[in-house]
C-alpha atoms as a PDB file:
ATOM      1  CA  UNK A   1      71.928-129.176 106.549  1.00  0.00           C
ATOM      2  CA  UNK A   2      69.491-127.150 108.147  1.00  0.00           C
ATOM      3  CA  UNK A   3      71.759-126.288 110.703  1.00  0.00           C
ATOM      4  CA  UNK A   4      74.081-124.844 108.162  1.00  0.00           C
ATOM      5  CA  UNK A   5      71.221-122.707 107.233  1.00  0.00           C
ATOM      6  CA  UNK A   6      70.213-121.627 110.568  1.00  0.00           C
ATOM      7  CA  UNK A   7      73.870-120.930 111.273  1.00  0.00           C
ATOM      8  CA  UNK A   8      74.448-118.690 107.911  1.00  0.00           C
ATOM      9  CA  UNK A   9      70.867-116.878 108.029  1.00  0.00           C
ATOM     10  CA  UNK A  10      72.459-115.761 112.291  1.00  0.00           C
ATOM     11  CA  UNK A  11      75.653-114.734 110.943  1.00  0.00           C
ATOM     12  CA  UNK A  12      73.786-112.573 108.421  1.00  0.00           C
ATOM     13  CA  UNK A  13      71.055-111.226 110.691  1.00  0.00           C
ATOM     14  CA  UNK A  14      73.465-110.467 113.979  1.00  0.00           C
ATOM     15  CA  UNK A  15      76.330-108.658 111.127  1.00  0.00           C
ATOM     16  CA  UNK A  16      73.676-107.059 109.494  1.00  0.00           C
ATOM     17  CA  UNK A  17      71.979-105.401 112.845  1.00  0.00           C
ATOM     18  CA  UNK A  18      75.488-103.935 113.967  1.00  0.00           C
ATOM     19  CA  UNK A  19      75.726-102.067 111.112  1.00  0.00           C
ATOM     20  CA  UNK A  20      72.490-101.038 110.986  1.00  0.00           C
ATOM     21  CA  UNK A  21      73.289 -99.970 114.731  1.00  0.00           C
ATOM     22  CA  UNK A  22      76.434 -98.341 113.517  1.00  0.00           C
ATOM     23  CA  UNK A  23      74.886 -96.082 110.967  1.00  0.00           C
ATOM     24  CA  UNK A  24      72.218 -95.248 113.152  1.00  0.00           C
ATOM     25  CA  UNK A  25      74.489 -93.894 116.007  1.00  0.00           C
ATOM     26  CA  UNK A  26      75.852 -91.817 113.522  1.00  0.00           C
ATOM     27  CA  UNK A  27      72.471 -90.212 112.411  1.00  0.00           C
ATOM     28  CA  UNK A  28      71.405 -90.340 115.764  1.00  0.00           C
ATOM     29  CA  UNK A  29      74.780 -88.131 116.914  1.00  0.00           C
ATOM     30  CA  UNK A  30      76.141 -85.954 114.693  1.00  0.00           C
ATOM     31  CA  UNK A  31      79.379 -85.653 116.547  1.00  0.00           C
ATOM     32  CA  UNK A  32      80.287 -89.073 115.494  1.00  0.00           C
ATOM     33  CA  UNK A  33      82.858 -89.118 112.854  1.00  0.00           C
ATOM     34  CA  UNK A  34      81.606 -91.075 109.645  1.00  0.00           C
ATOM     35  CA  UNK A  35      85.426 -92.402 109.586  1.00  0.00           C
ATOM     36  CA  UNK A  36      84.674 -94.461 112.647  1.00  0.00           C
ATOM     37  CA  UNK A  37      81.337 -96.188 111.738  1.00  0.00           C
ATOM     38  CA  UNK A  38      82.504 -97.063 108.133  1.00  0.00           C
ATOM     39  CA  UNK A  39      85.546 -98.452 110.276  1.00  0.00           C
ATOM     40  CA  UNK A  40      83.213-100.623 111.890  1.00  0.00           C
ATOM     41  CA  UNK A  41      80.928-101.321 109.177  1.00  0.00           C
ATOM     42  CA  UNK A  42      83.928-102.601 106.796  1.00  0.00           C
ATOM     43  CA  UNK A  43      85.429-104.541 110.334  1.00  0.00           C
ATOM     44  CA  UNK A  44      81.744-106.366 110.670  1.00  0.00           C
ATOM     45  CA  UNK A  45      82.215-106.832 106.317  1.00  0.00           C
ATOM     46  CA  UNK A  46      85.223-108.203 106.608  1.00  0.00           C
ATOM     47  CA  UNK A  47      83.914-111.018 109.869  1.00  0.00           C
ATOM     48  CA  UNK A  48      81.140-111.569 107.813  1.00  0.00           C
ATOM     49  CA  UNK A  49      83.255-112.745 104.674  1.00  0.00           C
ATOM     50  CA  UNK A  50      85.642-115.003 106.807  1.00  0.00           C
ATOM     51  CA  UNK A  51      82.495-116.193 108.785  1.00  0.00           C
ATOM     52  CA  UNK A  52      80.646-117.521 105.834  1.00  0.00           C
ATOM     53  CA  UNK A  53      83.849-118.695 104.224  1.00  0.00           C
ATOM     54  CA  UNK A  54      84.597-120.862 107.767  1.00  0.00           C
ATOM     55  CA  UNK A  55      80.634-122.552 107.256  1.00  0.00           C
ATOM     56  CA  UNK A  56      81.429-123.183 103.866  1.00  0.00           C
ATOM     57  CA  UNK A  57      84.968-124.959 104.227  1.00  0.00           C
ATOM     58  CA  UNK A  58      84.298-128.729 102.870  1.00  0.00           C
ATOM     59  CA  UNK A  59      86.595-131.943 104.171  1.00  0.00           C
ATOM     60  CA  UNK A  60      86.083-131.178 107.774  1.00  0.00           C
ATOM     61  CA  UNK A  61      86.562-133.727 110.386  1.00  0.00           C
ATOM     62  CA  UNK A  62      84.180-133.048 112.985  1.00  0.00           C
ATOM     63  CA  UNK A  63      81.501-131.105 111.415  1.00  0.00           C
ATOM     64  CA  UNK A  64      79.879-130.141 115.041  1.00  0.00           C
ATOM     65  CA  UNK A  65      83.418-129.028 116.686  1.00  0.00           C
ATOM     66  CA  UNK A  66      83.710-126.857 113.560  1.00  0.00           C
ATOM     67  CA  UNK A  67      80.423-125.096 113.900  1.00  0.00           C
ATOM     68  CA  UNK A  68      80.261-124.712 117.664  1.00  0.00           C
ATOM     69  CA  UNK A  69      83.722-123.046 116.862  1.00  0.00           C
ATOM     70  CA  UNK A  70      81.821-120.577 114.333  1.00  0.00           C
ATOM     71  CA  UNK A  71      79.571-119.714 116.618  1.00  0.00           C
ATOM     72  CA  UNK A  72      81.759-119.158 119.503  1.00  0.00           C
ATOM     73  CA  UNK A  73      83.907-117.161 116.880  1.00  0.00           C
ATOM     74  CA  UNK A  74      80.392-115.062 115.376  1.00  0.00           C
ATOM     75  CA  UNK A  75      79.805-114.118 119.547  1.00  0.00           C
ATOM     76  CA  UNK A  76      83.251-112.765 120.397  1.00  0.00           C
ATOM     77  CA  UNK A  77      82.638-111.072 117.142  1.00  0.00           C
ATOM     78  CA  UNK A  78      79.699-109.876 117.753  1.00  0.00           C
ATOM     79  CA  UNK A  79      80.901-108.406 121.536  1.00  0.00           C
ATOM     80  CA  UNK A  80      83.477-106.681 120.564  1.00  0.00           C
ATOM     81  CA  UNK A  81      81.671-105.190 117.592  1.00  0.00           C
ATOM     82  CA  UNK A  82      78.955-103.788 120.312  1.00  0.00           C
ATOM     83  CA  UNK A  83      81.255-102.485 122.404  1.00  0.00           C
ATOM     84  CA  UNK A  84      82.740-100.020 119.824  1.00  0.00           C
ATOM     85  CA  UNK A  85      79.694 -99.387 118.917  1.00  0.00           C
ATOM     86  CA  UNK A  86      78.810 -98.062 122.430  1.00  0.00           C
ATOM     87  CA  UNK A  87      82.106 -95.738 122.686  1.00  0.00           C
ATOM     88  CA  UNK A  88      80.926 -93.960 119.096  1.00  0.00           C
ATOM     89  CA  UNK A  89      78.059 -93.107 121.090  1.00  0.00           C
END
């Protein structure tokens, strides 16, 4: 179960440090609309929720094809998350 843990505590920490990357773009650059990064924040919200809900599911077959999918899922995520993060700037 520890790799449940692990796997919850990354989703948290890699979510959690785009928005804190979003919101600091914006006080960084004042020219960036606050419509965009709370776009972004509630986009990284709303992969977080689904995320956590995916780790949680119970009766799954094969527990480590589930959770290599989750990850795999958390990294396009997180990509595409960084990369509208870069055009706000």
């Amino acid at each position: 179960m520890s790799s449940v843990r692990s796997l919850k505590r990354n989703i948290n920490n890699v979510l959690g440090d785009l928005i804190e990357s979003a919101y600091l773009v914006q006080i960084a650059r004042a020219e960036v609309k606050s419509e965009k990064v709370e776009a972004i924040v509630d986009e990284a919200i709303n992969h977080f929720d689904t995320l956590i809900d995916k780790v949680n599911q119970k009766n799954i077959e094969n527990k480590r094809a589930h959770f290599t999918a989750v990850r795999k899922d958390l990294e396009s995520v997180a990509i595409d998350l960084v990369e509208k993060i870069n055009k706000l700037s």
